[in-house]
C-alpha atoms as a PDB file:
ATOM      1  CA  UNK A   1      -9.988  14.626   3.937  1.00  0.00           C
ATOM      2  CA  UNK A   2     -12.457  13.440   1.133  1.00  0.00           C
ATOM      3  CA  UNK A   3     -11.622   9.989  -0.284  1.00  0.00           C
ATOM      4  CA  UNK A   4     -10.862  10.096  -3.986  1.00  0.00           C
ATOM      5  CA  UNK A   5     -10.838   7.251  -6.385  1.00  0.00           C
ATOM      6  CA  UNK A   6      -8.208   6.409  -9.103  1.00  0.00           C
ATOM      7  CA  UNK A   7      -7.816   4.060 -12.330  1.00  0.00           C
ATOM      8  CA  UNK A   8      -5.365   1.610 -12.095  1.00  0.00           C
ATOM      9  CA  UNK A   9      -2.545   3.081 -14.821  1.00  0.00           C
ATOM     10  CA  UNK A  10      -3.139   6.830 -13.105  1.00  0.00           C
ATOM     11  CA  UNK A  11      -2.467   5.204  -9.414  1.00  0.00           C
ATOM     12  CA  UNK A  12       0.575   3.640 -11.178  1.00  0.00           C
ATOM     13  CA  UNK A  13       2.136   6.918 -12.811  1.00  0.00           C
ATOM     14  CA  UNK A  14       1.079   8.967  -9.584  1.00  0.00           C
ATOM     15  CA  UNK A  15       1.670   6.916  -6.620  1.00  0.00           C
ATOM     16  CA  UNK A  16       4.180   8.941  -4.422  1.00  0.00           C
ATOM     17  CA  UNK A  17       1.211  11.800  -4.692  1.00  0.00           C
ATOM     18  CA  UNK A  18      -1.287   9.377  -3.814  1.00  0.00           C
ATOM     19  CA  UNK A  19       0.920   8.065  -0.553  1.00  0.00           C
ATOM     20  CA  UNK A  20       1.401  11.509   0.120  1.00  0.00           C
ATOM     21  CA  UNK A  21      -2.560  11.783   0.820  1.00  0.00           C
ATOM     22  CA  UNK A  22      -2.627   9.060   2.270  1.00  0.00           C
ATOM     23  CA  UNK A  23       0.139   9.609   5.172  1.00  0.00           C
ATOM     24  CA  UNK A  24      -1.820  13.398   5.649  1.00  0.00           C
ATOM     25  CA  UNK A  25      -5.019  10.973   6.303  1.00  0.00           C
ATOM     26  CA  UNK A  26      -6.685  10.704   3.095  1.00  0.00           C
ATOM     27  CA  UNK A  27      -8.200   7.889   1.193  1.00  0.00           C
ATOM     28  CA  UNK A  28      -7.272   6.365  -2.027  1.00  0.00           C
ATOM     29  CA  UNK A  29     -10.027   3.839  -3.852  1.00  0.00           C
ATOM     30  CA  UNK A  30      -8.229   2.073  -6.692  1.00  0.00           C
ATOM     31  CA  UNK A  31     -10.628   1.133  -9.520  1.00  0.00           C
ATOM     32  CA  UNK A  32     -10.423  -1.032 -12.359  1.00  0.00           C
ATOM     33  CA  UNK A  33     -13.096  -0.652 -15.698  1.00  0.00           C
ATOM     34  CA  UNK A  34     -15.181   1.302 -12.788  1.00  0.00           C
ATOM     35  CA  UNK A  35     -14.846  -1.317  -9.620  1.00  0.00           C
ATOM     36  CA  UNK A  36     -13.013  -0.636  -7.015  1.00  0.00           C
ATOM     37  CA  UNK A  37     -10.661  -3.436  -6.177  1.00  0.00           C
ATOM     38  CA  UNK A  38      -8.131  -1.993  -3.306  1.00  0.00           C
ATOM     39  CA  UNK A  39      -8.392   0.938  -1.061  1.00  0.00           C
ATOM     40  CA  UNK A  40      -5.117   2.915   0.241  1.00  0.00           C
ATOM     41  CA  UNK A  41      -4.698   3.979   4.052  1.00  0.00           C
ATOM     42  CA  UNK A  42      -2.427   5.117   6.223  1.00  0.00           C
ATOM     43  CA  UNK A  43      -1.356   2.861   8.891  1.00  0.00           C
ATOM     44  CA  UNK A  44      -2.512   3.139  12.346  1.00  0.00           C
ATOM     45  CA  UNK A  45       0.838   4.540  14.227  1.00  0.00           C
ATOM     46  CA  UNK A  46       0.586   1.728  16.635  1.00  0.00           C
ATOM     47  CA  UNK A  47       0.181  -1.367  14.459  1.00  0.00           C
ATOM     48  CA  UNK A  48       3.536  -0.050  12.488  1.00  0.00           C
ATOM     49  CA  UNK A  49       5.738  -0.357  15.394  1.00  0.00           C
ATOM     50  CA  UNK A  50       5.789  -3.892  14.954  1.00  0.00           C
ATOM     51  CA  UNK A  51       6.873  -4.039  11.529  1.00  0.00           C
ATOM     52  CA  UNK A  52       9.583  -1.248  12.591  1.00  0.00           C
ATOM     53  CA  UNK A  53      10.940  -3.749  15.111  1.00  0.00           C
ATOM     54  CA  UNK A  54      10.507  -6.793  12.561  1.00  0.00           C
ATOM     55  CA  UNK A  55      13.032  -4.307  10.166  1.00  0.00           C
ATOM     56  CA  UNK A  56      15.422  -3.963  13.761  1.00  0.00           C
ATOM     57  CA  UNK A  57      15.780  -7.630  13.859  1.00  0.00           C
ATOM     58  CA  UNK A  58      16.368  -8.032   9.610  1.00  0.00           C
ATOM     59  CA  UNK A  59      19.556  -5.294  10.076  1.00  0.00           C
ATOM     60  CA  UNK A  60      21.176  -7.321  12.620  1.00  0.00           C
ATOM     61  CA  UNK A  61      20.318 -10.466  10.922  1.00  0.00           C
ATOM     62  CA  UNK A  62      22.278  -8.524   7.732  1.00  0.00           C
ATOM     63  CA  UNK A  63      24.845  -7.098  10.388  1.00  0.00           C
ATOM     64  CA  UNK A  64      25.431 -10.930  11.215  1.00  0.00           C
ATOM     65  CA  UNK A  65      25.659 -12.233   7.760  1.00  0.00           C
ATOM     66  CA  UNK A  66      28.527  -9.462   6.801  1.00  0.00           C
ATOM     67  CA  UNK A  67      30.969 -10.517   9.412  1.00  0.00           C
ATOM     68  CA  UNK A  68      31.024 -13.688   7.952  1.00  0.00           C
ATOM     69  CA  UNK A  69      30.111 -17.186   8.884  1.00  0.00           C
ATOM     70  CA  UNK A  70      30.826 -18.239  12.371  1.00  0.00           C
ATOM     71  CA  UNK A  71      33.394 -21.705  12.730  1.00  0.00           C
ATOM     72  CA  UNK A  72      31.543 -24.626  12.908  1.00  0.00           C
ATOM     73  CA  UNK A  73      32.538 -25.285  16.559  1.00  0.00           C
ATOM     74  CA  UNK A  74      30.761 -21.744  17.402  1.00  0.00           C
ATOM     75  CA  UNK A  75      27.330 -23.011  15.270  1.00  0.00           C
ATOM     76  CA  UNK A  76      27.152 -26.647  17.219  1.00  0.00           C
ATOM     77  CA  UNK A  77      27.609 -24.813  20.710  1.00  0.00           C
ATOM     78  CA  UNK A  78      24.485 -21.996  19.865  1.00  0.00           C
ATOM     79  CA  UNK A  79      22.381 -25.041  18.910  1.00  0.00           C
ATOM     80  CA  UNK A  80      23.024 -26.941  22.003  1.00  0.00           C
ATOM     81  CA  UNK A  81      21.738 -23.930  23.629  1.00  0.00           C
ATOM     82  CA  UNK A  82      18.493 -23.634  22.187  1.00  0.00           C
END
């Protein structure tokens, strides 16, 4: 797929199209007064893993924070352990 290049105000107003490309493995050039000045591309599938394991560990930190705090006896003990 061709790359295509975009002002900045129509890569604003049409940006779920443009992802869209991009995630079927086109190219997006993002230009400014005529100079490009950022390019869009999809993400290699194994450099995202990370970032979807880096999300994992953010839910549980969340999943942690909605029980409620531990009791201060429970918070000395963990950092005794580390």
């Amino acid at each position: 797929m061709k790359a295509v290049s975009v002002g900045v105000y129509e890569a604003k107003t049409k940006l779920p199209r443009l992802l869209a490309r991009v995630a079927r493995g086109g190219e997006v050039i993002i230009t400014k007064h005529d100079k490009p000045v950022a390019r869009l591309t999809s993400i290699p599938r194994e450099a995202s893993m990370p970032l979807q394991e880096a999300l994992d560990g953010l839910a549980q930190i969340r999943a942690r924070a909605r029980r409620g705090p531990e009791s201060l006896k429970d918070l000395i003990a963990a950092g005794r352990r580390l």
